[in-house]
Structure formats: C-alpha cells, structure tokens
PDB file of N, CA and C in Angstrom:
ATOM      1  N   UNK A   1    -148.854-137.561  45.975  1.00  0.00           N
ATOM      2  CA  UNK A   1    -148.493-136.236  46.423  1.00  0.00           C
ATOM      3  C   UNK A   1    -148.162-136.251  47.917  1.00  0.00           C
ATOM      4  N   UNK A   2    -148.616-137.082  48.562  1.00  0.00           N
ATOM      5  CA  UNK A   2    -148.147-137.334  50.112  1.00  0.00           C
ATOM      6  C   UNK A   2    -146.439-137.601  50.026  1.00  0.00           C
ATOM      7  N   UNK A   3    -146.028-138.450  49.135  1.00  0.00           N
ATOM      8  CA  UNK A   3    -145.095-138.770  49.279  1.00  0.00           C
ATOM      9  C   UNK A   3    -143.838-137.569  49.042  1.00  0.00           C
ATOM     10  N   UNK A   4    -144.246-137.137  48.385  1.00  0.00           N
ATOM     11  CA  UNK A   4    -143.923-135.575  48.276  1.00  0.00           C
ATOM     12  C   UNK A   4    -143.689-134.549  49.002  1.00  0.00           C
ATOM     13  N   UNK A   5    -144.398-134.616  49.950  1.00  0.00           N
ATOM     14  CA  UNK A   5    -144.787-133.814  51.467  1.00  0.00           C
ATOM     15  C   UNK A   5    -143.186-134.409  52.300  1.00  0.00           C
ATOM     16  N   UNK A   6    -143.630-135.690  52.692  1.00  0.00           N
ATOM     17  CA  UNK A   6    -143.173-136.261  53.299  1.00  0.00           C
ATOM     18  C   UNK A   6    -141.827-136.108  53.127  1.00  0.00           C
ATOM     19  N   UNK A   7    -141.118-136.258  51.914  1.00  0.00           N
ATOM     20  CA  UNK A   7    -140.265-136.370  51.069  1.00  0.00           C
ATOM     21  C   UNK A   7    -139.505-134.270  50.899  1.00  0.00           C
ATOM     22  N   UNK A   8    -140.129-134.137  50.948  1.00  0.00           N
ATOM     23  CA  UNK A   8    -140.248-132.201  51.711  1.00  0.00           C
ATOM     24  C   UNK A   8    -139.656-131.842  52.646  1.00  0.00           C
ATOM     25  N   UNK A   9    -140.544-132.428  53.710  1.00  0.00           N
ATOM     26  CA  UNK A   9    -140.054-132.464  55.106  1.00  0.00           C
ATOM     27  C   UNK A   9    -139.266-132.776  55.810  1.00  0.00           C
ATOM     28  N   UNK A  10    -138.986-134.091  54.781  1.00  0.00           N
ATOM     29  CA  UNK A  10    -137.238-134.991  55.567  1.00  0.00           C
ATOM     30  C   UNK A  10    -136.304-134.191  55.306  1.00  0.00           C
ATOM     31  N   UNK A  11    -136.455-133.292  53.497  1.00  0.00           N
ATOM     32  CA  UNK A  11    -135.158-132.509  53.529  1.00  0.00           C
ATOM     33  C   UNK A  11    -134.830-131.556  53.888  1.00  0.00           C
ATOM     34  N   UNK A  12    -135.854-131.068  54.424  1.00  0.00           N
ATOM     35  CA  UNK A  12    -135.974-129.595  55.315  1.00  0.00           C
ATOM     36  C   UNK A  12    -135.385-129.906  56.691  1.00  0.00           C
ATOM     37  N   UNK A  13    -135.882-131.239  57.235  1.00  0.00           N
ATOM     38  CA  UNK A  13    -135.237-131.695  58.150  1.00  0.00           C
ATOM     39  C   UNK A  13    -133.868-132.269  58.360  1.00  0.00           C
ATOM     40  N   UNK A  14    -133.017-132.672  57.252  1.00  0.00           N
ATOM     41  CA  UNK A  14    -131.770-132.816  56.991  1.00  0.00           C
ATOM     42  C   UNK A  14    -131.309-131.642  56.636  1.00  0.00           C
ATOM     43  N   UNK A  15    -131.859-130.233  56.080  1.00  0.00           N
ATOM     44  CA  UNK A  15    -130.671-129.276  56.172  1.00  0.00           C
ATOM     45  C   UNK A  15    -130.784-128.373  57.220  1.00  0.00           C
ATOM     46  N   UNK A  16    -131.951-128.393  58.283  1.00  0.00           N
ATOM     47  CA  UNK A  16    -131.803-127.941  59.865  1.00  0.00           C
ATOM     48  C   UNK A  16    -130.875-128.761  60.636  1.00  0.00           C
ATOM     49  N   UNK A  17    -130.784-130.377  60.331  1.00  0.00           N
ATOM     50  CA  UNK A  17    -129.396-130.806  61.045  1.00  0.00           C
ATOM     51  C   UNK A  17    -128.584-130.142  60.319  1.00  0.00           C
ATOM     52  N   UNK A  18    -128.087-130.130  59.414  1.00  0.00           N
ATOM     53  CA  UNK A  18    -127.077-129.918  58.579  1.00  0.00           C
ATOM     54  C   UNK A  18    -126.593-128.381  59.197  1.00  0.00           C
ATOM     55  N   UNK A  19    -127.381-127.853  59.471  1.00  0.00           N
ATOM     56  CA  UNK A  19    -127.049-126.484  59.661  1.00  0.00           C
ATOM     57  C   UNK A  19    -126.519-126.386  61.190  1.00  0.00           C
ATOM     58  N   UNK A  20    -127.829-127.294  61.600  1.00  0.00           N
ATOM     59  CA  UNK A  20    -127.514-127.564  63.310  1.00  0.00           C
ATOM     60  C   UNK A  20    -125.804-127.656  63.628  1.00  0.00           C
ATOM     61  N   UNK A  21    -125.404-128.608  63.139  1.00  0.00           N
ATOM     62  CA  UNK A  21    -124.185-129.657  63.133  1.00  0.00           C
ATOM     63  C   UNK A  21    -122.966-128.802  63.039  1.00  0.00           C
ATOM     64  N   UNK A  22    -123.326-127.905  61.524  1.00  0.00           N
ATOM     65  CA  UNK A  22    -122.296-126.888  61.195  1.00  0.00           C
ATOM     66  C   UNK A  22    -121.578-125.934  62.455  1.00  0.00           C
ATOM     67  N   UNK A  23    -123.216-125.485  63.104  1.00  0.00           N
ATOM     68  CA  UNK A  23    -123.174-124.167  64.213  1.00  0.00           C
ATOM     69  C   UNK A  23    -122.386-125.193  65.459  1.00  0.00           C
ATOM     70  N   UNK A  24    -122.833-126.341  65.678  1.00  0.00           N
ATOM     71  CA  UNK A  24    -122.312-127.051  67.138  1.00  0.00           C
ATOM     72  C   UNK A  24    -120.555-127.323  66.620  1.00  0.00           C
ATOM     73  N   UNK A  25    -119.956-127.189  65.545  1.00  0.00           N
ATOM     74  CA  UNK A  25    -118.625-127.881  64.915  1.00  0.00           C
ATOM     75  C   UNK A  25    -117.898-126.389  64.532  1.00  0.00           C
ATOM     76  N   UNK A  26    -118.354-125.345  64.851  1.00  0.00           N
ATOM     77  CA  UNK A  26    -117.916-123.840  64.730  1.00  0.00           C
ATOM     78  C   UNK A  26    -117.443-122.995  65.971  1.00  0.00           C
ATOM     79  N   UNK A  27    -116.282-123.102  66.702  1.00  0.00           N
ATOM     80  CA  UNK A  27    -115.959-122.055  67.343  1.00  0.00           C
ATOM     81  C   UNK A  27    -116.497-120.446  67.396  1.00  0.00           C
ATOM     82  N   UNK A  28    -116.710-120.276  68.340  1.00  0.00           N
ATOM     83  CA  UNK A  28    -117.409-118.841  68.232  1.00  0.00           C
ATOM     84  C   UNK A  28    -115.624-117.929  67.938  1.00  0.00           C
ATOM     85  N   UNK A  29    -116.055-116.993  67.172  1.00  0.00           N
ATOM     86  CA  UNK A  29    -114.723-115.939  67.804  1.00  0.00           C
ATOM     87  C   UNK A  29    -113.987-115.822  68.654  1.00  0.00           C
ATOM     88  N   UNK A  30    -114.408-115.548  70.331  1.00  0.00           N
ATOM     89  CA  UNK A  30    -113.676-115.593  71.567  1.00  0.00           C
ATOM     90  C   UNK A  30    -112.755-116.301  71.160  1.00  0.00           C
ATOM     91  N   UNK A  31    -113.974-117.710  71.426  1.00  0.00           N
ATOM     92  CA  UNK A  31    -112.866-118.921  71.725  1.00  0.00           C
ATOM     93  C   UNK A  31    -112.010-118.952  70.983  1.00  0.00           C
ATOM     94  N   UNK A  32    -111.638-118.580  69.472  1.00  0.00           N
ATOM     95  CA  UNK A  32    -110.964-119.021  68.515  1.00  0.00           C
ATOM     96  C   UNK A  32    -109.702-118.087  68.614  1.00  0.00           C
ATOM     97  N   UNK A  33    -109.922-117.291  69.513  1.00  0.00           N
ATOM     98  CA  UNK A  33    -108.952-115.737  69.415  1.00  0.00           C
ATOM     99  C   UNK A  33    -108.327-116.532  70.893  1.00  0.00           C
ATOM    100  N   UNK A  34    -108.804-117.330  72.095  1.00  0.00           N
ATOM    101  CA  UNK A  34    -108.123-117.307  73.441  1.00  0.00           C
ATOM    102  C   UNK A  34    -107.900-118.775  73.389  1.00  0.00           C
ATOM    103  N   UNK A  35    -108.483-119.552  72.588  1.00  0.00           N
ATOM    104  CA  UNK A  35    -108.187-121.167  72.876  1.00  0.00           C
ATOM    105  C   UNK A  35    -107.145-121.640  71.997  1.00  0.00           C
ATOM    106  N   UNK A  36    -105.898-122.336  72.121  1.00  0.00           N
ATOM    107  CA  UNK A  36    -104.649-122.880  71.016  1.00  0.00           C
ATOM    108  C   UNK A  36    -105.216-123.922  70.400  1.00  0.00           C
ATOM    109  N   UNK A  37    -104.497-124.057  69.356  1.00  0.00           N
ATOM    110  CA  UNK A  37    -105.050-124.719  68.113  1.00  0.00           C
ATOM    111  C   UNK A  37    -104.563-126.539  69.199  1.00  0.00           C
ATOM    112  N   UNK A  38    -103.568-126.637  69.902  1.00  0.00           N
ATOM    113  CA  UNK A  38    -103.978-127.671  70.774  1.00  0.00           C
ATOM    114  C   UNK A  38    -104.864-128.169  71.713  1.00  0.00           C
ATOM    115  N   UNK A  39    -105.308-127.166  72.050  1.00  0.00           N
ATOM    116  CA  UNK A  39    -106.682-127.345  72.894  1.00  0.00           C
ATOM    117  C   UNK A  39    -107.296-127.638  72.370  1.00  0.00           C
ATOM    118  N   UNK A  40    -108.038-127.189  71.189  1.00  0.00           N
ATOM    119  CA  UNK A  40    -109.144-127.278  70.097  1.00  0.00           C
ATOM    120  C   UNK A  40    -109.089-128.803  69.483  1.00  0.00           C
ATOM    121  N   UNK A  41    -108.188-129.508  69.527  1.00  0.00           N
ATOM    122  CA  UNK A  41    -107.995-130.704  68.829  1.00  0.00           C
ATOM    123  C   UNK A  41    -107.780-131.599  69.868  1.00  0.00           C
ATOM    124  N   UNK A  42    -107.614-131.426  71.578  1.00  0.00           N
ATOM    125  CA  UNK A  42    -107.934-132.670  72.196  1.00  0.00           C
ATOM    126  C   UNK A  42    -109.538-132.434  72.229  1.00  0.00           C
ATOM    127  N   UNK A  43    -109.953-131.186  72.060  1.00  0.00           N
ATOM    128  CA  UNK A  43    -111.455-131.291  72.474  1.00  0.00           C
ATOM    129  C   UNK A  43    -112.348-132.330  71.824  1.00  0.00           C
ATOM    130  N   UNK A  44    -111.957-132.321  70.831  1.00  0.00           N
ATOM    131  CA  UNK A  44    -112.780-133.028  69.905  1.00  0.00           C
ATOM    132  C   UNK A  44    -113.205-132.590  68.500  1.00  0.00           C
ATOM    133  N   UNK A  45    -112.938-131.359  68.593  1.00  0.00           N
ATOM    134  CA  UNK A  45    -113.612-130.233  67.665  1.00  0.00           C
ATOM    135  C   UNK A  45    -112.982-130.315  66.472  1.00  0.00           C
ATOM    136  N   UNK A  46    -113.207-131.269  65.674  1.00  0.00           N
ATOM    137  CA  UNK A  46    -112.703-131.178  64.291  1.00  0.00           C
ATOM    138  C   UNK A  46    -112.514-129.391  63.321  1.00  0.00           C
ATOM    139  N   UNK A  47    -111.014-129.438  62.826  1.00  0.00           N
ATOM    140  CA  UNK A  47    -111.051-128.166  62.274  1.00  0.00           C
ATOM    141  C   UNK A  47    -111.544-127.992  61.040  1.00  0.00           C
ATOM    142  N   UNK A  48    -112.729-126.571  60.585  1.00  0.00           N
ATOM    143  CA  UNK A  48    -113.387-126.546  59.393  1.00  0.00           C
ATOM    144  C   UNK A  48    -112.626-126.348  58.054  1.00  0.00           C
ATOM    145  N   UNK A  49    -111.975-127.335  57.656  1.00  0.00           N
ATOM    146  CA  UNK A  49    -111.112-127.334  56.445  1.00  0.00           C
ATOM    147  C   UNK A  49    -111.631-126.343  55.423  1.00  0.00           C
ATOM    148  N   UNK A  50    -111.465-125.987  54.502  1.00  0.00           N
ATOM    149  CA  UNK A  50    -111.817-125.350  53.519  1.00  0.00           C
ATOM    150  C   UNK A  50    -112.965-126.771  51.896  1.00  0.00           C
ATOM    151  N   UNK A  51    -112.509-127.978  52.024  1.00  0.00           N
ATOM    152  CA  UNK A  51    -113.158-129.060  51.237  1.00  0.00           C
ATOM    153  C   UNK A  51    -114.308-128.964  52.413  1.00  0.00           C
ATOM    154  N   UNK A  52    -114.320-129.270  53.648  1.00  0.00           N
ATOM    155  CA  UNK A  52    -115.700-129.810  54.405  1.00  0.00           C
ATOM    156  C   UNK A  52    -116.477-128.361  54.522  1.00  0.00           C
ATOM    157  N   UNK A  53    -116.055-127.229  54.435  1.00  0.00           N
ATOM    158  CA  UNK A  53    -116.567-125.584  53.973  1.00  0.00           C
ATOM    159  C   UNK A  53    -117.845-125.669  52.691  1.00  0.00           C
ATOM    160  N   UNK A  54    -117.005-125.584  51.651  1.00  0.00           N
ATOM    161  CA  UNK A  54    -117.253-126.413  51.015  1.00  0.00           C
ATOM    162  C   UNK A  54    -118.243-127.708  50.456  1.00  0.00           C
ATOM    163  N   UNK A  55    -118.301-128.721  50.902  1.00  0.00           N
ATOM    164  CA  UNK A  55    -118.653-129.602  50.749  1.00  0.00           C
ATOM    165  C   UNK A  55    -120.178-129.405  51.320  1.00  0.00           C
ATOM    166  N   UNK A  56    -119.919-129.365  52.937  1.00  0.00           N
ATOM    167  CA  UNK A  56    -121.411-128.510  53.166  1.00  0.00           C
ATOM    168  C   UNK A  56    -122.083-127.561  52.791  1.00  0.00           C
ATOM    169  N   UNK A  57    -121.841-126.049  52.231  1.00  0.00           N
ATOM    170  CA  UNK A  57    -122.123-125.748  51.282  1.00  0.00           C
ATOM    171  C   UNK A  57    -122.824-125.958  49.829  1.00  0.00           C
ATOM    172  N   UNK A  58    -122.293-127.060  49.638  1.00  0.00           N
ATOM    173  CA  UNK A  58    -122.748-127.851  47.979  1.00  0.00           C
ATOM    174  C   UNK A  58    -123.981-128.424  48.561  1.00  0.00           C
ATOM    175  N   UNK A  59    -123.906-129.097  49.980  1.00  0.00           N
ATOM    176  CA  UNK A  59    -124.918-129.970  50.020  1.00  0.00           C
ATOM    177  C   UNK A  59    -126.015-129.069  50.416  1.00  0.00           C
ATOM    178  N   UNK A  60    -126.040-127.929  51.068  1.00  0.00           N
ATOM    179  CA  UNK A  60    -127.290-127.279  51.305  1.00  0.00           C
ATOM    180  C   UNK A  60    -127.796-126.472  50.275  1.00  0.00           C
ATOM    181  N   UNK A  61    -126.761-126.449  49.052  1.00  0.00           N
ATOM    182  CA  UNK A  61    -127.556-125.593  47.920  1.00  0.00           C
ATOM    183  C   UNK A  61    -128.043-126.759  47.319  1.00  0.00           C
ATOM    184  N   UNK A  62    -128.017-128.249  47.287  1.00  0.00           N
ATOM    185  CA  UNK A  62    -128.609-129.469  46.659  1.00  0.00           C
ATOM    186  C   UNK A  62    -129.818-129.779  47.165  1.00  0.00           C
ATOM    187  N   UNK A  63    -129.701-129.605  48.960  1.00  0.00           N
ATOM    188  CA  UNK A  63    -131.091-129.725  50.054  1.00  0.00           C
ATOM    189  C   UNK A  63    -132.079-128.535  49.098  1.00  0.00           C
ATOM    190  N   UNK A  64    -131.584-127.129  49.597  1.00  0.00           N
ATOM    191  CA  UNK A  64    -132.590-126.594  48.361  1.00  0.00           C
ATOM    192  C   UNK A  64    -133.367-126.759  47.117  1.00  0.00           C
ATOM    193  N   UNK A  65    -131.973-127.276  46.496  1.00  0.00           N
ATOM    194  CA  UNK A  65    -132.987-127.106  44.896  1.00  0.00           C
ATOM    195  C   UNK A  65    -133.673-128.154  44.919  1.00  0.00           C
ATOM    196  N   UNK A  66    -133.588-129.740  45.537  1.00  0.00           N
ATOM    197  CA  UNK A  66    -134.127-130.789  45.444  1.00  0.00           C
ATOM    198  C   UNK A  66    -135.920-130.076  46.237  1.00  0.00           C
ATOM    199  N   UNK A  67    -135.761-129.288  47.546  1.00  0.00           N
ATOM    200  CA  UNK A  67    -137.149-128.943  47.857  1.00  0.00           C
ATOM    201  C   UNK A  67    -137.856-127.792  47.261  1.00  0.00           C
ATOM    202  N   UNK A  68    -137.006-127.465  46.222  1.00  0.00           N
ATOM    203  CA  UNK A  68    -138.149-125.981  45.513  1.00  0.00           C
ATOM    204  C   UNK A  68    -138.024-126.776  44.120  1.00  0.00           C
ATOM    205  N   UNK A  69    -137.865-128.001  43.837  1.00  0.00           N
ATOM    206  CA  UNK A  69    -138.051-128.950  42.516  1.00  0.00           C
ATOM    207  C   UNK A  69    -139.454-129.400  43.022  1.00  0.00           C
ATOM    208  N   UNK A  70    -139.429-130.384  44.414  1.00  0.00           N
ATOM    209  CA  UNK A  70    -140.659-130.738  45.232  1.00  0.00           C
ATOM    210  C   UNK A  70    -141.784-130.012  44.859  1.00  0.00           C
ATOM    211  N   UNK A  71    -141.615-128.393  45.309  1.00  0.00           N
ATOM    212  CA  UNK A  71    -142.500-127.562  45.950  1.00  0.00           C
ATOM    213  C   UNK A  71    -143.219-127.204  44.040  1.00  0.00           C
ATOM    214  N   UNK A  72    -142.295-127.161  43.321  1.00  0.00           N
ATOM    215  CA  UNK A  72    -142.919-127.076  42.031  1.00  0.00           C
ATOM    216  C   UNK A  72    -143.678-128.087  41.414  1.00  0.00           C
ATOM    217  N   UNK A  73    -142.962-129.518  41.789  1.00  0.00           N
ATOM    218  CA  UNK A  73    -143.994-130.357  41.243  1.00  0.00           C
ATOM    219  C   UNK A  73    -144.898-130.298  41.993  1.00  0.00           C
ATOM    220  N   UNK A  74    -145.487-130.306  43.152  1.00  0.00           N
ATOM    221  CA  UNK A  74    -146.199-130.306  43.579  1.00  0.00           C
ATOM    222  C   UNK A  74    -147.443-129.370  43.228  1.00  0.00           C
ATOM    223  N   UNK A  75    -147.017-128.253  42.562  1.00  0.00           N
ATOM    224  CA  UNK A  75    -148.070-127.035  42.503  1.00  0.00           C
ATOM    225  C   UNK A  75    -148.371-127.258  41.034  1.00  0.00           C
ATOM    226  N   UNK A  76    -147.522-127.914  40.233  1.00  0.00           N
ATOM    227  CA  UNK A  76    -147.879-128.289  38.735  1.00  0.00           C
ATOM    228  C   UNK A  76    -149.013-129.386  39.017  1.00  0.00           C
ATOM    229  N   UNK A  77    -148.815-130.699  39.586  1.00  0.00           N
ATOM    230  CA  UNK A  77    -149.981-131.320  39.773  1.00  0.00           C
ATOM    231  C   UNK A  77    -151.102-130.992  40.123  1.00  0.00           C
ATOM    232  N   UNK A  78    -151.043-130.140  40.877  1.00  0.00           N
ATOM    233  CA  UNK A  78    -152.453-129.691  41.561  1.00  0.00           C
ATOM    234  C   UNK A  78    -153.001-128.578  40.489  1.00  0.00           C
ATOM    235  N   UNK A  79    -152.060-128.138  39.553  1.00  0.00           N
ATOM    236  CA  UNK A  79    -153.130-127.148  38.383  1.00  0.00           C
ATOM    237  C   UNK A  79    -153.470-127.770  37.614  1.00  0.00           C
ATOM    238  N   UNK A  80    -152.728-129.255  37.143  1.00  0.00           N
ATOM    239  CA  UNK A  80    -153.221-130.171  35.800  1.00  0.00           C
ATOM    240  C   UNK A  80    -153.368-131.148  36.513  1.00  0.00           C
ATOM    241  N   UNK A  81    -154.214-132.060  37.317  1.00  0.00           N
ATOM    242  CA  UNK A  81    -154.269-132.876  38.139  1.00  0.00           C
ATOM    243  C   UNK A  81    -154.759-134.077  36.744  1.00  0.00           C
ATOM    244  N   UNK A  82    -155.282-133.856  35.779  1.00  0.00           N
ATOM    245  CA  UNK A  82    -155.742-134.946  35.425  1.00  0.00           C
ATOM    246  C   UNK A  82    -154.665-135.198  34.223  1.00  0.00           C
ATOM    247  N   UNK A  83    -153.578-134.177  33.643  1.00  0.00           N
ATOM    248  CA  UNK A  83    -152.411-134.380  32.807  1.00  0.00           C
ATOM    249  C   UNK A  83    -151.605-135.038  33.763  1.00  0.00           C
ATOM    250  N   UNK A  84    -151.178-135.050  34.793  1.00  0.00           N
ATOM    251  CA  UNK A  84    -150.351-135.751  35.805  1.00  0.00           C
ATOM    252  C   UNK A  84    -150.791-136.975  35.918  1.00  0.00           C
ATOM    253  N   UNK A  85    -152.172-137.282  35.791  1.00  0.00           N
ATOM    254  CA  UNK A  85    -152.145-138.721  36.017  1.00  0.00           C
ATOM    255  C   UNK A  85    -152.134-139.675  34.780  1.00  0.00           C
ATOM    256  N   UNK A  86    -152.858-138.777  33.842  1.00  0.00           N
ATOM    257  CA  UNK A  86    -152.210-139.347  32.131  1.00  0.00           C
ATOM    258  C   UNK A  86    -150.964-139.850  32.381  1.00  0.00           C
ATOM    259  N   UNK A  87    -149.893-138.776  32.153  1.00  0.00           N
ATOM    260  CA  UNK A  87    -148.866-139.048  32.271  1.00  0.00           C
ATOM    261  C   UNK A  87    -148.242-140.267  33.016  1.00  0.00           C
ATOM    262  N   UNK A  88    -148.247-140.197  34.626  1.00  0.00           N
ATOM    263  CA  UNK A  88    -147.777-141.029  34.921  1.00  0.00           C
ATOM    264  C   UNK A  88    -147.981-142.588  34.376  1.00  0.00           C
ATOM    265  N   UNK A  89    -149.619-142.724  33.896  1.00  0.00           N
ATOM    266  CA  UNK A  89    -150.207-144.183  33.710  1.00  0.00           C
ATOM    267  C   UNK A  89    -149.270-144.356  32.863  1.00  0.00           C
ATOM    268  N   UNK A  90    -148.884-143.144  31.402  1.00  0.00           N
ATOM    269  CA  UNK A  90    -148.298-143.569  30.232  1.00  0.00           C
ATOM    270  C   UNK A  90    -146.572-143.898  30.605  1.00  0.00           C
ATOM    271  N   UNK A  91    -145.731-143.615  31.580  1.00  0.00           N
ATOM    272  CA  UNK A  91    -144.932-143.583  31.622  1.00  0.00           C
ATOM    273  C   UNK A  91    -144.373-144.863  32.110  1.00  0.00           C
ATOM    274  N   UNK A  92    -145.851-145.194  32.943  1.00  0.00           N
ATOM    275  CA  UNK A  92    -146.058-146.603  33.715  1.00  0.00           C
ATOM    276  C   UNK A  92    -146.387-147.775  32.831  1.00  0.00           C
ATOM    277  N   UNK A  93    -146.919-147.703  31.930  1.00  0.00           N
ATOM    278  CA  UNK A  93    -147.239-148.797  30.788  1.00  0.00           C
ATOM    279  C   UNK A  93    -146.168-148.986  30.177  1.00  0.00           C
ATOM    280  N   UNK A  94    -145.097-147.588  29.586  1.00  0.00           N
ATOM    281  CA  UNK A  94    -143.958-147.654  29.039  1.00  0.00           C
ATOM    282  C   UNK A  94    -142.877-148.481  29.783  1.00  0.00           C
ATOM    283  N   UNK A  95    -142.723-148.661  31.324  1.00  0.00           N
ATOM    284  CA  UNK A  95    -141.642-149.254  31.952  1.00  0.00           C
ATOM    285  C   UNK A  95    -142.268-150.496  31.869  1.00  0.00           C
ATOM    286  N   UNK A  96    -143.357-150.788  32.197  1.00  0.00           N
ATOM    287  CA  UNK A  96    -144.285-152.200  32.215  1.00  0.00           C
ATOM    288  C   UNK A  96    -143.633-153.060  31.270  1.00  0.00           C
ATOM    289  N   UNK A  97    -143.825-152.352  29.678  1.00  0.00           N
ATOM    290  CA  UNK A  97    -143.846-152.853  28.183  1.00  0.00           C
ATOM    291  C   UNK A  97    -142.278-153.021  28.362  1.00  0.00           C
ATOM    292  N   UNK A  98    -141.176-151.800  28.799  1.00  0.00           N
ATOM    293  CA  UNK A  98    -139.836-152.510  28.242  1.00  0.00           C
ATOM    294  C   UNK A  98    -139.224-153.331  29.514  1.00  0.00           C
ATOM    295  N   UNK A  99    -140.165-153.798  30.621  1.00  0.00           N
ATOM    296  CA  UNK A  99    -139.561-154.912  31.560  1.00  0.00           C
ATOM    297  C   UNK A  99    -140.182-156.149  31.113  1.00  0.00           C
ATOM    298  N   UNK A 100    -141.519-156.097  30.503  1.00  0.00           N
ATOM    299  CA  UNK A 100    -141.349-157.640  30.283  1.00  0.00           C
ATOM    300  C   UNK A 100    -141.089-157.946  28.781  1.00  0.00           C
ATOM    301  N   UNK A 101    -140.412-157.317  28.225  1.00  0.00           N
ATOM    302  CA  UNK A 101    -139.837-157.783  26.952  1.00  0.00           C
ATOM    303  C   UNK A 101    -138.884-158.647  27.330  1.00  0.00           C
ATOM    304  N   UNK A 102    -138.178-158.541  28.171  1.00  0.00           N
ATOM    305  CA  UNK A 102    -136.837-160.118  28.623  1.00  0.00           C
ATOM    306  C   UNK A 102    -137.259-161.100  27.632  1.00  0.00           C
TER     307      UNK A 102
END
C-alpha cells in the first residue's frame, strides 16, 4: 500500500507539471491581441495546436482516473485487508505455477 501512495503522488505530481507547463506555453490575452504571430514564434513559444489541446487534455483526464483507481484500491484494501492478501498470494502462486511450466 506504500507503493500506492507513492505511486499517487507522482501522478498528482505529473499533472501539476502538466498543468504547470500548459499555463507557462499559453499566451495571456493581451499579449495574444498586441504581439504578431511572428514575434510569438521567434520567442520560442510553440503555438497550441488543436491535437496538442487535445492531447493534453486526454492525458489529464488519464492522470485522473489512474489516481481515483489508486485512491479506490486503496480504500478497498483497507476494508478487506485480509481478502486482499488472499488474493494477491493466489494470484501470485497462479503466475509462479504458469512461469515455471517452461
């Protein structure tokens, strides 16, 4: 269950960059209304296509569901703590049994 935590936290922490990244790669209004689309492209400032819109998008509704999947297993173990560990042993004997069949 630590690993879990841990495993929590990184993705919470990859979609605060993620979000970070978005806001630093986003023209505010002003600028976008007084600066030419040539200026904007020696700057550096890659333009927000509609696929990379998009694309980030997909990935922060994936950051989500992967940490409220987490946040559920996590609260299922801790109500059946001793079905969770059944389980895993049995699931663990099962990979055991079909790796050393070779």
């Amino acid at each position: 269950m630590a690993k879990d935590t841990v495993l929590s936290r990184e993705l919470k922490s990859l979609q605060e960059e993620l979000s970070a990244s978005h806001r630093e790669h986003r023209p505010s209004p002003a600028a976008r209304g007084s600066a030419s689309s040539a200026t904007t492209a020696t700057a550096g400032q890659p333009e927000d296509t509609p696929a990379a819109a998009q694309l980030r998008e997909e990935l922060r509704e994936f950051v989500n569901e992967i940490t409220e999947f987490i946040e559920d297993a996590e609260k299922n173990v801790s109500a059946h703590p001793t079905a969770s560990v059944l389980g895993a042993m049995s699931v663990g004997i099962l990979i055991g049994y079909l790796i050393g069949r070779r």
